[in-house]
N, C-alpha and C. Protein backbone atom coordinates (compact mmCIF):
# COMPACT_ATOMS: atom_id res chain seq x y z
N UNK A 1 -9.55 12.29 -16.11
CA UNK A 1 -8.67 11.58 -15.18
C UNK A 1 -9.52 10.74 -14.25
N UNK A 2 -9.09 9.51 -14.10
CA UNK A 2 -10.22 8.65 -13.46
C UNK A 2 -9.68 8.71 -11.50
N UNK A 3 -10.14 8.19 -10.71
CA UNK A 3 -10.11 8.52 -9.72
C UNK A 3 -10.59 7.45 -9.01
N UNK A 4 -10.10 6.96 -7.65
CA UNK A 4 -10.66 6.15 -6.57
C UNK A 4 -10.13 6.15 -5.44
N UNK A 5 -10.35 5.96 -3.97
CA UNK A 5 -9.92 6.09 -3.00
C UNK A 5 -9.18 4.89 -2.41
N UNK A 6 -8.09 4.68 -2.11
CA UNK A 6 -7.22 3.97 -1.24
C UNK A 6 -7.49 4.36 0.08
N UNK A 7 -7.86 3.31 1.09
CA UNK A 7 -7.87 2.98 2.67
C UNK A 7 -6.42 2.70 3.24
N UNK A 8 -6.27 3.48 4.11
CA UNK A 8 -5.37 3.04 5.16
C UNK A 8 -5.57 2.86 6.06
N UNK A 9 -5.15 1.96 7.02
CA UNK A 9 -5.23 1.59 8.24
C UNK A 9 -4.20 1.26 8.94
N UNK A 10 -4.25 1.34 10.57
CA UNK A 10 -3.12 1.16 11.38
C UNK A 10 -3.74 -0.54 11.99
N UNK A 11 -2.82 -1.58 11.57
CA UNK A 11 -3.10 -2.72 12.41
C UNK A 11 -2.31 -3.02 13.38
N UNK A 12 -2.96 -4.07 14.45
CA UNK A 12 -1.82 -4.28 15.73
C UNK A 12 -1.86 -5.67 15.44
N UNK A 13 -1.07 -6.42 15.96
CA UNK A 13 -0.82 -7.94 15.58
C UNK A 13 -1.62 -8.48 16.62
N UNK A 14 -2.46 -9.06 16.19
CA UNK A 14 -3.68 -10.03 16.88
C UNK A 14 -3.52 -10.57 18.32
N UNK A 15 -3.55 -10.39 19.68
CA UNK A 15 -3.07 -11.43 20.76
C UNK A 15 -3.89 -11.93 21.31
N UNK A 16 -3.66 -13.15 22.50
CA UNK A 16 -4.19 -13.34 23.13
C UNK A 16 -4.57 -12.68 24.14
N UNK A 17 -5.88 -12.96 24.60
CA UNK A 17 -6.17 -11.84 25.65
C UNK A 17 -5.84 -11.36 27.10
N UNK A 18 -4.52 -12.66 27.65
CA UNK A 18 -3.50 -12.31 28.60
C UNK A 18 -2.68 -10.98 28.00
N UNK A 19 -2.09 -11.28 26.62
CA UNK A 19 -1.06 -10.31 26.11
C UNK A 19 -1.90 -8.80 26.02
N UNK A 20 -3.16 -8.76 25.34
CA UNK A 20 -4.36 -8.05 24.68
C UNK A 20 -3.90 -7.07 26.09
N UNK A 21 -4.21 -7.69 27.56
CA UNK A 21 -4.47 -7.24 28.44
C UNK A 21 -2.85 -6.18 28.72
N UNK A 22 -1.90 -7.02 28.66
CA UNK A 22 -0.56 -6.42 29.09
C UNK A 22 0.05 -5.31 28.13
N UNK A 23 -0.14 -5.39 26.49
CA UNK A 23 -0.03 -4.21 25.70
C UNK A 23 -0.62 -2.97 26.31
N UNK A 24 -2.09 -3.14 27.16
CA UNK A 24 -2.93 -1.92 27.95
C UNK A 24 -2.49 -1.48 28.62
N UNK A 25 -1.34 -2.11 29.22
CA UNK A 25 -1.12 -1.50 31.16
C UNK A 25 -0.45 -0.24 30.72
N UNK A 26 -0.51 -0.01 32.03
CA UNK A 26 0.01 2.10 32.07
C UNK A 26 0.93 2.15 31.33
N UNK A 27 1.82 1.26 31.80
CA UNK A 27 3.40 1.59 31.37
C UNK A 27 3.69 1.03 29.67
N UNK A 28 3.02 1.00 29.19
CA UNK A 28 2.47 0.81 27.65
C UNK A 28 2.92 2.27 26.66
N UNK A 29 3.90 1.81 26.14
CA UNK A 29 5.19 1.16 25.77
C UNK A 29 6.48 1.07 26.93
N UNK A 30 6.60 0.45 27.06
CA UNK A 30 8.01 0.49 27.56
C UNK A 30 9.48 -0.15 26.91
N UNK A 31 9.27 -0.04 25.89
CA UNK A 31 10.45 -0.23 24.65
C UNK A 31 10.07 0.16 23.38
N UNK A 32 10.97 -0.13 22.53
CA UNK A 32 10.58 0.80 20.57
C UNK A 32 9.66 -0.47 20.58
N UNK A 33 9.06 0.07 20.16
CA UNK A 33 7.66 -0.75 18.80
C UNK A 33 8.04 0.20 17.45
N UNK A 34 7.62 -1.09 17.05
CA UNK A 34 8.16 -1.47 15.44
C UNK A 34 6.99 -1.15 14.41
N UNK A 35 7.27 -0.64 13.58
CA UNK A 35 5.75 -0.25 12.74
C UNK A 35 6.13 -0.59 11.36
N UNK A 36 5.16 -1.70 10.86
CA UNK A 36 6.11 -2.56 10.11
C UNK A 36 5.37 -1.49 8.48
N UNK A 37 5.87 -1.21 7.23
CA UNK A 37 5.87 -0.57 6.15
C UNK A 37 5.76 -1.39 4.97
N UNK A 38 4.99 -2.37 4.69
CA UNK A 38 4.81 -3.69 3.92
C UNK A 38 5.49 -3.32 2.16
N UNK A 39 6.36 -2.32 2.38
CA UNK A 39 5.97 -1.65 0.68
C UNK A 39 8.04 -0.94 0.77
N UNK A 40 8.25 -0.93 -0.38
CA UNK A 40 9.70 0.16 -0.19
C UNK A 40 9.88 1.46 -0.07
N UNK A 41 10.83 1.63 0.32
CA UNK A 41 10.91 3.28 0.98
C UNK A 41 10.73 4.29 0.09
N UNK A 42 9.93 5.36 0.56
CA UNK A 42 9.21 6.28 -0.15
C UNK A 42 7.77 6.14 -0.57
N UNK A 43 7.12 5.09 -0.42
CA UNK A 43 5.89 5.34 -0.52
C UNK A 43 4.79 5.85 0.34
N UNK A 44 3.56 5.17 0.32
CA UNK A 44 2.88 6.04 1.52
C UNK A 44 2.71 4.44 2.75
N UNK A 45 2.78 3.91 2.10
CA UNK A 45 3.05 3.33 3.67
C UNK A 45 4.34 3.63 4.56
N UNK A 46 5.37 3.83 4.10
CA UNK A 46 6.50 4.84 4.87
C UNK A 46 6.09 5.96 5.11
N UNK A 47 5.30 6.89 4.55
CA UNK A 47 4.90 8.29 5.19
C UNK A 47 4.32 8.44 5.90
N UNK A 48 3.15 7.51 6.18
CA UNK A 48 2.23 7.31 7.01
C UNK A 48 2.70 6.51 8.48
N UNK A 49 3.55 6.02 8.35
CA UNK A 49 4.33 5.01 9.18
C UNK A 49 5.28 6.38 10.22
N UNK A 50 6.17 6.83 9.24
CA UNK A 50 6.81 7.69 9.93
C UNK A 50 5.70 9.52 10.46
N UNK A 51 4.92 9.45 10.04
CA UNK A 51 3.96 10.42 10.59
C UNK A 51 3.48 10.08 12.28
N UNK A 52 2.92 8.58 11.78
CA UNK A 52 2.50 8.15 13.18
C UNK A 52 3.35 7.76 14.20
N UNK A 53 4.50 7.59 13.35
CA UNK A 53 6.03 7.33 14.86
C UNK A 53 6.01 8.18 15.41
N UNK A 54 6.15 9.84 14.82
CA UNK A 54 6.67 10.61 15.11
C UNK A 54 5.88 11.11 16.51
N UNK A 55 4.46 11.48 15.82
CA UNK A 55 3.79 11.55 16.94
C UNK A 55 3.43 11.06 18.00
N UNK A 56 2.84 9.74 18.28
CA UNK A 56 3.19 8.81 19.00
C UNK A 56 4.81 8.85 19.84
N UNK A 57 5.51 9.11 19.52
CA UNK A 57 6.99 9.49 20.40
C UNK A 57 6.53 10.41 20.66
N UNK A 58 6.25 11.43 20.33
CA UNK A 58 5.89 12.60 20.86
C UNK A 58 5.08 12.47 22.42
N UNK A 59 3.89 11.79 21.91
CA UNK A 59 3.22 11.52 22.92
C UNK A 59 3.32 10.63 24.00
N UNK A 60 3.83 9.68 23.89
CA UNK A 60 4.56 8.51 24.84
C UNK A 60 5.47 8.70 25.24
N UNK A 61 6.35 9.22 24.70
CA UNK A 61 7.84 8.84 25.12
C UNK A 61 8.51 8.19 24.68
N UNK A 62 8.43 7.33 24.01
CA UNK A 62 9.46 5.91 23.85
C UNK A 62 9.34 6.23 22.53
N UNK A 63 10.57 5.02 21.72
CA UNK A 63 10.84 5.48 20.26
C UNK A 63 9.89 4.60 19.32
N UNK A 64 9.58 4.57 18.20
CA UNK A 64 8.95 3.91 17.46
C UNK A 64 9.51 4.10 16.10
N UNK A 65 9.92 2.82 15.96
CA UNK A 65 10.80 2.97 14.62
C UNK A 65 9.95 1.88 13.25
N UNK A 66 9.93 2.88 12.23
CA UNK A 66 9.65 2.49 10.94
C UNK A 66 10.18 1.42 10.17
N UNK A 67 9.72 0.45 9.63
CA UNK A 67 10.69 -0.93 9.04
C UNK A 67 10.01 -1.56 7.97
N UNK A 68 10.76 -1.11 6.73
CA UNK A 68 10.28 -1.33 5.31
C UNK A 68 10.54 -3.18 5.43
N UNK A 69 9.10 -3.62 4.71
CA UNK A 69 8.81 -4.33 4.49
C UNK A 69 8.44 -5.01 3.30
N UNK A 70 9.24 -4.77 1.97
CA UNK A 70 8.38 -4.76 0.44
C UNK A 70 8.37 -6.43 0.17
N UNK A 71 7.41 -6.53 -0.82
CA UNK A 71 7.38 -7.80 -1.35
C UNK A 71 6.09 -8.22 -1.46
N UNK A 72 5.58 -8.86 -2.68
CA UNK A 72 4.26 -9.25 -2.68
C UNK A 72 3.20 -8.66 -2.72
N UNK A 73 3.28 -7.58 -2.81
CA UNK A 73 1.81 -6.85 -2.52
C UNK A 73 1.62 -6.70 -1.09
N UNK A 74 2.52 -6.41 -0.53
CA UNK A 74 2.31 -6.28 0.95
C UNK A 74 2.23 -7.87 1.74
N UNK A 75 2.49 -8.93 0.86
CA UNK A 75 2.43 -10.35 1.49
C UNK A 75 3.65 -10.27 2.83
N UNK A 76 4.79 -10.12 2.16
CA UNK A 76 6.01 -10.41 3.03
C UNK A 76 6.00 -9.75 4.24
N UNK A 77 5.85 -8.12 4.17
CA UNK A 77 5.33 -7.38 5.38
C UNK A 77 4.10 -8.10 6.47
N UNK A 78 3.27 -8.20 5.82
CA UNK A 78 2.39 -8.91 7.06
C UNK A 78 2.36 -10.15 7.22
N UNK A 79 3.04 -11.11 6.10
CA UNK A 79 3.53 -12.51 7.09
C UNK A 79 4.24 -12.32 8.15
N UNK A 80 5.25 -11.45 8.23
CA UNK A 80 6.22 -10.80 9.04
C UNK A 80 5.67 -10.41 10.48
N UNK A 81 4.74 -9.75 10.34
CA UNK A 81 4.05 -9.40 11.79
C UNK A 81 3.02 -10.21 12.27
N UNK A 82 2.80 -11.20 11.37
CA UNK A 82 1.56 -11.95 12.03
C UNK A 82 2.63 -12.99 12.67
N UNK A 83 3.34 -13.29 12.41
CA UNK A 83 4.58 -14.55 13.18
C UNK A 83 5.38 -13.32 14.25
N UNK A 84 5.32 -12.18 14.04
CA UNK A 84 5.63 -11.31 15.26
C UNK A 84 5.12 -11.62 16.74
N UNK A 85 5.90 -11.86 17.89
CA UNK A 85 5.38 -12.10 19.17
C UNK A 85 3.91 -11.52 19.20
N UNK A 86 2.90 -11.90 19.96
CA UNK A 86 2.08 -10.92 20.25
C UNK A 86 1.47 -10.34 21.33
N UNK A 87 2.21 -9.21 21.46
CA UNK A 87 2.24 -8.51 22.55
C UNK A 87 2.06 -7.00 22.05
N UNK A 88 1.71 -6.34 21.03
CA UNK A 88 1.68 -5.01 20.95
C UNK A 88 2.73 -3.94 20.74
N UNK A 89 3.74 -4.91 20.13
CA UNK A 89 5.04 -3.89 20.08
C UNK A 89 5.58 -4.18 18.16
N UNK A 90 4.64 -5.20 17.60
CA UNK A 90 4.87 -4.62 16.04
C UNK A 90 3.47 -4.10 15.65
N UNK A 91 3.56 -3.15 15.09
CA UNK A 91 2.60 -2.49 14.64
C UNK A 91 2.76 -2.43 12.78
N UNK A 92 1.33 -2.33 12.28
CA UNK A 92 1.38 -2.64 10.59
C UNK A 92 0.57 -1.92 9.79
N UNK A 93 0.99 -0.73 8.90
CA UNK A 93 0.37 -0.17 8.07
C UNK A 93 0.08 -0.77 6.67
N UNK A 94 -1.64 -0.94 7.07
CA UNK A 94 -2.29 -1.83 5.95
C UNK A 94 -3.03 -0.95 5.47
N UNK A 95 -3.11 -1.51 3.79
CA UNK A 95 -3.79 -0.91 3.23
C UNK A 95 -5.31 -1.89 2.70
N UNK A 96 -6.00 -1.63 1.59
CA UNK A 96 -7.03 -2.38 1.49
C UNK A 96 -6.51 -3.81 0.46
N UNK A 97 -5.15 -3.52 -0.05
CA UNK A 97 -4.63 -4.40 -0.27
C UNK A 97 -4.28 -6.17 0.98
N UNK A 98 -3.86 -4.68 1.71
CA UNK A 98 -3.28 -5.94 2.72
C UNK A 98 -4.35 -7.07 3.29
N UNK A 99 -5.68 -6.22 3.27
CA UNK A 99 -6.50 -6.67 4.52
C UNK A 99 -8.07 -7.53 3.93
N UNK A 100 -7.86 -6.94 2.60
CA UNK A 100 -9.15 -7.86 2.12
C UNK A 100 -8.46 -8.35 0.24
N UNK A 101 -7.84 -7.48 -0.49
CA UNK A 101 -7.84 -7.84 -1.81
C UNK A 101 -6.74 -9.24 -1.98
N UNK A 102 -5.74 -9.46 -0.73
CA UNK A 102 -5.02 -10.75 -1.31
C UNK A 102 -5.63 -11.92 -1.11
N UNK A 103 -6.87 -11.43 -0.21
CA UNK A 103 -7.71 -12.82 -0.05
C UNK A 103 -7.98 -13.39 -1.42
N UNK A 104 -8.20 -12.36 -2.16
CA UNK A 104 -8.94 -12.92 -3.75
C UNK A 104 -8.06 -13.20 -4.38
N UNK A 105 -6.77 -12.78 -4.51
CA UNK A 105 -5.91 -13.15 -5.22
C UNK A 105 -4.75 -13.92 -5.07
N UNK A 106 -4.75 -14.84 -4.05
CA UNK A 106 -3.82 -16.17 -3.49
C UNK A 106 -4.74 -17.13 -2.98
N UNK A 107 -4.82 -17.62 -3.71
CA UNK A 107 -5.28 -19.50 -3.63
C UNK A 107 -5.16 -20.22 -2.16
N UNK A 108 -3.81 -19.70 -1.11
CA UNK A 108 -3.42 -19.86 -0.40
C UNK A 108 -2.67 -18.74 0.20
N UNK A 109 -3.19 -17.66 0.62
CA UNK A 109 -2.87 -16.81 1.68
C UNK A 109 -2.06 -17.06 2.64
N UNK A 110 -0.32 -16.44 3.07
CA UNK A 110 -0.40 -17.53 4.01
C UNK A 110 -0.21 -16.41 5.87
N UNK A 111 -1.35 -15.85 5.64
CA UNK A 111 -1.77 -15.50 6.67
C UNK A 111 -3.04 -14.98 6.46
N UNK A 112 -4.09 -14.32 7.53
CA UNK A 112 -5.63 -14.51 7.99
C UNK A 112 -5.58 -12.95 8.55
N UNK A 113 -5.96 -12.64 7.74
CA UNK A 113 -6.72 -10.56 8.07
C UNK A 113 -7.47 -10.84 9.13
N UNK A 114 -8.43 -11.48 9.02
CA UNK A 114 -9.27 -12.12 10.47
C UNK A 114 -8.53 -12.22 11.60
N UNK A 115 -7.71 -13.30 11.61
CA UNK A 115 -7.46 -14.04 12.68
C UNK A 115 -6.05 -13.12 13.11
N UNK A 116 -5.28 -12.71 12.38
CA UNK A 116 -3.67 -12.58 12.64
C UNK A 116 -3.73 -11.07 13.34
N UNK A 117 -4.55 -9.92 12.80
CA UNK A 117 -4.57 -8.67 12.92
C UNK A 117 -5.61 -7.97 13.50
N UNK A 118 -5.13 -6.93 14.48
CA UNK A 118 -6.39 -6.12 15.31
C UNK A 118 -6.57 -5.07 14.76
N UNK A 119 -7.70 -4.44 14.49
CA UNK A 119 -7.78 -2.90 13.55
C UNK A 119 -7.62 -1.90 14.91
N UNK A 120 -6.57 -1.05 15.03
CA UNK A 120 -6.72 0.15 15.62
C UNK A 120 -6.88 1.46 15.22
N UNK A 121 -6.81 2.15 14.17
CA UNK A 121 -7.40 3.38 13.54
C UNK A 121 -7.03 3.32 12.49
N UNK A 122 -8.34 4.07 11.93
CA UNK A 122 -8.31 4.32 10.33
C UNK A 122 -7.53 5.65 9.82
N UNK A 123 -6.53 5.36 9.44
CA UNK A 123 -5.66 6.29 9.28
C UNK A 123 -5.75 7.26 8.14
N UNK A 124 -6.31 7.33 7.23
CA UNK A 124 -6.74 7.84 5.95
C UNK A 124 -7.34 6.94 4.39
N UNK A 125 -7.90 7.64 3.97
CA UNK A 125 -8.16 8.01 2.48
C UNK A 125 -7.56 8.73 1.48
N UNK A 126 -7.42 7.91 0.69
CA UNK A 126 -6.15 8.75 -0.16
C UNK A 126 -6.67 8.44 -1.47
N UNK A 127 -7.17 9.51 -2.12
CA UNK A 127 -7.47 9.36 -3.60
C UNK A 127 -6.26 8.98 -4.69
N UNK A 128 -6.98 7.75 -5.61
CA UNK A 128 -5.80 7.59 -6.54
C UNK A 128 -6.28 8.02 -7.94
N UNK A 129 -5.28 8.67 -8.44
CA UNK A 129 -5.76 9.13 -10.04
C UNK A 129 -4.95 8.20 -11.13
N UNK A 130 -5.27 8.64 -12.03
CA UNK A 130 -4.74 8.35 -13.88
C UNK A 130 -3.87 9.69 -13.95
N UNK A 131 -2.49 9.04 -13.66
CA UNK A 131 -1.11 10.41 -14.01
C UNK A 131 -0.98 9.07 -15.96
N UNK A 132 -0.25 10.20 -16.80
CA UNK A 132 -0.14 9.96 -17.98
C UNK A 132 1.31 10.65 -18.20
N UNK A 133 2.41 10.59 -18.98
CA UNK A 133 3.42 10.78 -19.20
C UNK A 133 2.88 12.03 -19.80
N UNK A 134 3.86 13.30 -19.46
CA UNK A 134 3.48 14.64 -19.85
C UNK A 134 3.89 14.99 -21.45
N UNK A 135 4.46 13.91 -22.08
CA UNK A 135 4.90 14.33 -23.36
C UNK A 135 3.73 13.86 -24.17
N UNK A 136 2.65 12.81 -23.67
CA UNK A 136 2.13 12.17 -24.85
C UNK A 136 1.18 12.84 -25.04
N UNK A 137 -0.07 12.78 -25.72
CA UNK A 137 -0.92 13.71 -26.40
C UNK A 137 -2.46 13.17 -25.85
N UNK A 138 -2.40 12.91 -24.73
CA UNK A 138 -3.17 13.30 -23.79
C UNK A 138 -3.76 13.69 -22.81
N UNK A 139 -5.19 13.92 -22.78
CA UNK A 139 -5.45 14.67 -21.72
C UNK A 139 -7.21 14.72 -21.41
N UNK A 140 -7.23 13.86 -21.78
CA UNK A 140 -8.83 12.74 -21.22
C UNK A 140 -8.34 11.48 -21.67
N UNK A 141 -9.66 10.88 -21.00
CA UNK A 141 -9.83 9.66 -21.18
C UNK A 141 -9.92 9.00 -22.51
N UNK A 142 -10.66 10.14 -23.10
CA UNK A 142 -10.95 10.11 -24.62
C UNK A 142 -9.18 9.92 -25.60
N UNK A 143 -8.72 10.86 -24.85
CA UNK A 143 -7.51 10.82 -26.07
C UNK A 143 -7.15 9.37 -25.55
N UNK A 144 -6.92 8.92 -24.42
CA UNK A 144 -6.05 7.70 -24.15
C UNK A 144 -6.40 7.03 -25.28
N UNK A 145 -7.87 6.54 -24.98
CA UNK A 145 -8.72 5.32 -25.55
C UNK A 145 -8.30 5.61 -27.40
N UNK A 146 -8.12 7.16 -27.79
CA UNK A 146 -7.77 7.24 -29.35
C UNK A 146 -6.28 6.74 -29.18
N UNK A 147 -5.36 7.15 -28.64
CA UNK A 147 -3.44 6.65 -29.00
C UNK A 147 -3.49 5.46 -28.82
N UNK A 148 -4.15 4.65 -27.94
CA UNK A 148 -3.96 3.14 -27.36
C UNK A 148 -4.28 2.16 -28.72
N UNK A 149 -5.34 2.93 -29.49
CA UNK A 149 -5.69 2.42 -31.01
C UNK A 149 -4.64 2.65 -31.71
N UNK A 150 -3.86 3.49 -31.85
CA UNK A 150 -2.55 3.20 -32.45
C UNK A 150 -1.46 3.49 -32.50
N UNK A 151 -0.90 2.67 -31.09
CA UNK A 151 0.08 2.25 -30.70
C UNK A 151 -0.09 1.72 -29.06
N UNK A 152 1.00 0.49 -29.03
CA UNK A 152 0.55 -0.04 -27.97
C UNK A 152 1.47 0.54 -26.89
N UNK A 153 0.56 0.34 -25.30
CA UNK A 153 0.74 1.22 -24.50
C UNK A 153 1.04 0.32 -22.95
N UNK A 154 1.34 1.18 -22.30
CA UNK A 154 2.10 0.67 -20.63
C UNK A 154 1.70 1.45 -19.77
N UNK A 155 1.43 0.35 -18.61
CA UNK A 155 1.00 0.86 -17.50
C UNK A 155 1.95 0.54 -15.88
N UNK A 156 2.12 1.38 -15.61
CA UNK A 156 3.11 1.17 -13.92
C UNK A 156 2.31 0.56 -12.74
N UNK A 157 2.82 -0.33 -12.50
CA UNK A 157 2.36 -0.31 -10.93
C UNK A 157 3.37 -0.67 -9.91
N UNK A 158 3.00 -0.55 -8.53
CA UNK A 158 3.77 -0.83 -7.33
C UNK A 158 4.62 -2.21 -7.55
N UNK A 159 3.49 -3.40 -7.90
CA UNK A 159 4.14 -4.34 -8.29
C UNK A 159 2.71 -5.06 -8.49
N UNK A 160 2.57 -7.05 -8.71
CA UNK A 160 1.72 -7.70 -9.00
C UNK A 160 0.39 -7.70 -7.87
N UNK A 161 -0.68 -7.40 -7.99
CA UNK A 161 -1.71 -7.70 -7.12
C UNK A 161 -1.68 -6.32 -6.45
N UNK A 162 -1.26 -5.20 -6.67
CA UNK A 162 -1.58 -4.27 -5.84
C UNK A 162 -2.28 -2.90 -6.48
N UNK A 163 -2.81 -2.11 -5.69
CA UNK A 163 -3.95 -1.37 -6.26
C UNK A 163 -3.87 -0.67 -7.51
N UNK A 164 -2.68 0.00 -7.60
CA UNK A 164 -1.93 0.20 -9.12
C UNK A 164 -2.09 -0.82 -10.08
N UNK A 165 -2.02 -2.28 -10.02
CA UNK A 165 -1.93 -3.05 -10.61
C UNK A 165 -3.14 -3.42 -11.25
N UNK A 166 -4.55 -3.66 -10.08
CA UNK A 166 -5.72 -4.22 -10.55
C UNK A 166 -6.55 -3.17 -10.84
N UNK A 167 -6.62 -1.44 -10.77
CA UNK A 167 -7.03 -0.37 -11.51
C UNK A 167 -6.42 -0.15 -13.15
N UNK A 168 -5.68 -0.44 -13.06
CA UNK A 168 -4.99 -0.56 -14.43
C UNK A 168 -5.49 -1.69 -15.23
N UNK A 169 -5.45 -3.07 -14.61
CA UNK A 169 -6.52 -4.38 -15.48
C UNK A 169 -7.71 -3.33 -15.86
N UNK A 170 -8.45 -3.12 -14.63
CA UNK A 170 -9.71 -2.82 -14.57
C UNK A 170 -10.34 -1.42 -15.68
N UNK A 171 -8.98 -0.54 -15.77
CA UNK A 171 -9.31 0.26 -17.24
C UNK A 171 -9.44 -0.19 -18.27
N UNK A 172 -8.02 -1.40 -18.77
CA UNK A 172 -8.29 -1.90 -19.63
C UNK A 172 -9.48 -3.05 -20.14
N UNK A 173 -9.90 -3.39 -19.30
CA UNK A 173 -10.96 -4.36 -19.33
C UNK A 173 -12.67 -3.21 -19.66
N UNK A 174 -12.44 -1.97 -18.69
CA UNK A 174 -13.40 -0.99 -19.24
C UNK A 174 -13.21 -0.10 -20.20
N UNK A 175 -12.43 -0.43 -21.14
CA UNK A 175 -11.96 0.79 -22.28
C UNK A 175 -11.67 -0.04 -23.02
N UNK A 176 -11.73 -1.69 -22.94
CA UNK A 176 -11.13 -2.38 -24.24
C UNK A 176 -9.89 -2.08 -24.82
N UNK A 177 -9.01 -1.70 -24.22
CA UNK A 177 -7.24 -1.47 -24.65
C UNK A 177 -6.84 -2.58 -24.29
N UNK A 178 -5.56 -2.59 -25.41
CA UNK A 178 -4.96 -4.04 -24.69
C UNK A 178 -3.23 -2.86 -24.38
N UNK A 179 -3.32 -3.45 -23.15
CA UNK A 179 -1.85 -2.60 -23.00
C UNK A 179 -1.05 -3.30 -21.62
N UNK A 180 0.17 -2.96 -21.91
CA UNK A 180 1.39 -3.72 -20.99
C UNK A 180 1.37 -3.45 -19.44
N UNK A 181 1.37 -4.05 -18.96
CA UNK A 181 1.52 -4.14 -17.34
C UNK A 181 3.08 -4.53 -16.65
N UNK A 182 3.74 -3.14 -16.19
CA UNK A 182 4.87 -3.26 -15.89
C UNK A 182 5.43 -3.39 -14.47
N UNK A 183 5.54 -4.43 -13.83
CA UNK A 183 5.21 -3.86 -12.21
C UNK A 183 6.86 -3.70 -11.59
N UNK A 184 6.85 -2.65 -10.52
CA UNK A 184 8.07 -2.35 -9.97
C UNK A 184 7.77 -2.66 -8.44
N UNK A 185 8.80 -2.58 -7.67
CA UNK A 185 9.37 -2.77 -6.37
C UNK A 185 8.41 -1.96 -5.33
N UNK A 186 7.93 -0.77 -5.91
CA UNK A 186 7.58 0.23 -5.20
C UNK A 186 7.08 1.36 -6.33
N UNK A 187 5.62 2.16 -5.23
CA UNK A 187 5.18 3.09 -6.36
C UNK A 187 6.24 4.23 -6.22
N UNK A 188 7.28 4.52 -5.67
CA UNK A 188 7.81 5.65 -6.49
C UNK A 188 8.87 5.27 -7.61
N UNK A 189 9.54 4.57 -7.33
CA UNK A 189 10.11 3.90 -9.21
C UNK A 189 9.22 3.56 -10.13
N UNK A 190 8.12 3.11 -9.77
CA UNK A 190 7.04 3.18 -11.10
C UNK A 190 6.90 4.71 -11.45
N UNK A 191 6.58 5.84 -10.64
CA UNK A 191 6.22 7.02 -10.91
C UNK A 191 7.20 7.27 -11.93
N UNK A 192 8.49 7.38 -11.06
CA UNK A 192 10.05 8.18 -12.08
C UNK A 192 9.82 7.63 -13.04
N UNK A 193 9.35 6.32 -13.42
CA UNK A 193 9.51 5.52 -14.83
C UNK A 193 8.28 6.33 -15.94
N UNK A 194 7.23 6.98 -15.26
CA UNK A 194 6.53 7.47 -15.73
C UNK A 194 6.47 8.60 -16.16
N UNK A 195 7.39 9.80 -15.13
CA UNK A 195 7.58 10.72 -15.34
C UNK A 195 8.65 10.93 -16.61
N UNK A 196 9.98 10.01 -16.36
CA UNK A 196 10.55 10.04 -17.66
C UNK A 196 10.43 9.12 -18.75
N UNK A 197 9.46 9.07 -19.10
CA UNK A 197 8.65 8.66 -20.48
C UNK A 197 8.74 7.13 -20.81
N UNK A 198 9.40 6.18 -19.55
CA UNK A 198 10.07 4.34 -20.01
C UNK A 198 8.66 4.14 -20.14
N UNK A 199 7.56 4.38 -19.50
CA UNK A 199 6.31 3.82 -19.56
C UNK A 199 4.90 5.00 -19.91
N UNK A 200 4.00 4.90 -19.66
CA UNK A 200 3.28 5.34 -20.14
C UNK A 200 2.13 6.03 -19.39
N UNK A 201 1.99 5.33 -18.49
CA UNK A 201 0.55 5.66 -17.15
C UNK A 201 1.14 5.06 -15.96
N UNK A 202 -0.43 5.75 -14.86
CA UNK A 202 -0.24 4.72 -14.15
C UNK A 202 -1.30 5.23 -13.16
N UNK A 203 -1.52 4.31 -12.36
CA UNK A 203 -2.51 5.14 -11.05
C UNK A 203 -1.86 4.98 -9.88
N UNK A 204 -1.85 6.70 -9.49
CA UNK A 204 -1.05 6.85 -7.71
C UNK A 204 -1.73 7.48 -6.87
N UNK A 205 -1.70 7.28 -5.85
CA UNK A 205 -2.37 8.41 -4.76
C UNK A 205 -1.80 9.13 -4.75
N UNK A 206 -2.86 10.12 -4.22
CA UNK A 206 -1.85 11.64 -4.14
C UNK A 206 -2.54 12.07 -2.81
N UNK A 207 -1.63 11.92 -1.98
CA UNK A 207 -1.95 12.49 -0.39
C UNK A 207 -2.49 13.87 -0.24
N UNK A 208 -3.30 13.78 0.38
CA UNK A 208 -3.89 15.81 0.39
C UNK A 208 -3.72 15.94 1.90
C-alpha cells in the first residue's frame, strides 16, 4: 500500500496592516467568522474546519461557522476568500493543494498564495494511502501492477488537480499502467464509489 502525507493548514485572508492591526485588538472576534471549507461536505477540510470552530467558540466566545466551498480543486473556495473583506473574519482551510500545487497547474491562477493569504497554524498531517476495492484480488502493489495487465482499471479522485488526482497520474506513470481517471465532487463520493465496486482505487487520507 503506497503512502504520502497531506498538509493542512489554517489560512487568514491577507490584510492590510491598518486591518492586520484591528483583527488583533482585545475584542477580537466580535462577530461569527467564517471558515471557509474549499471542498464538499464530509471531507477533511469540513472536519478540520468544524474541529477548529468548535474550539475556538469554546475559547472566545463568539460563533464560528463552517462554509463549504467545493469546486476546482479548492480554486472556487479560495477565490472566495481572497475577494473576502480583509479584516480577519473569513478564515480558510488549505491544503497543499490550495497553497502551492495550483500554481503548477493553471496557466492563470486567479488568485496569489503569496499575496492573498496569511499562514496562521499548521493544522495537521494526514497520511494518504492506496485503498483498492475489497472484492478484487489484490493486495500489494505487485498484484495491482499483475490485474492492470489484464484488464483495464480506475482510479477515484476528489476531482481534477487535486491530491487524489495527481498521486494516481503519478502511480501510473511509476508502474506503467494505463488506467481511467474518474474525478468526483468530493473525496467521500469517490470513496462510496470505491467501496461499492463502480471504480477501482483510489488514494485517501486517513486521519489518525
Amino acid at each position: 500500500m503506497l503512502g504520502r502525507s497531506l498538509t493542512v493548514a489554517l489560512a487568514l485572508l491577507a490584510a492590510l496592516p491598518c486591518c492586520r492591526a484591528g483583527a488583533q485588538d482585545s475584542d477580537y472576534p466580535n462577530r461569527i467568522v467564517t471558515i471557509v471549507a474549499p471542498s464538499a461536505p464530509g471531507g477533511l477540510y469540513s472536519l478540520f474546519g468544524r474541529i477548529l470552530g468548535t474550539r475556538l467558540e469554546q475559547r472566545l466566545g463568539k460563533s464560528f461557522v463552517v462554509e463549504n466551498r467545493p469546486g476546482a480543486s479548492s480554486v472556487v473556495g479560495a477565490l472566495a476568500v481572497a475577494r473576502a473583506p480583509p479584516d480577519g473574519y473569513t478564515l480558510m482551510i488549505a491544503s497543499g493543494a490550495t497553497m502551492a500545487v495550483n500554481v503548477t497547474l493553471h496557466r492563470k491562477l486567479p488568485y496569489d498564495p503569496a499575496a492573498d493569504f496569511v499562514p496562521i497554524a499548521l493544522v495537521a498531517r494526514v497520511p494518504e494511502v492506496l485503498v483498492v476495492n475489497a472484492q478484487l484480488p489484490v493486495r500489494s502493489l505487485a498484484d495491482l501492477v499483475a490485474l492492470a495487465r489484464t484488464r483495464p482499471l480506475s482510479f477515484a479522485s476528489a476531482g481534477p488537480g487535486t491530491a487524489q488526482h495527481l498521486e494516481g497520474e503519478m502511480l501510473k506513470s511509476a508502474l506503467g499502467l494505463d488506467m481511467l481517471h474518474v474525478p468526483y465532487k468530493g473525496a467521500l463520493p469517490a470513496l462510496n464509489d470505491v467501496v461499492g465496486g463502480h471504480v477501482a482505487m483510489m488514494f485517501t487520507p486517513i486521519p489518525r
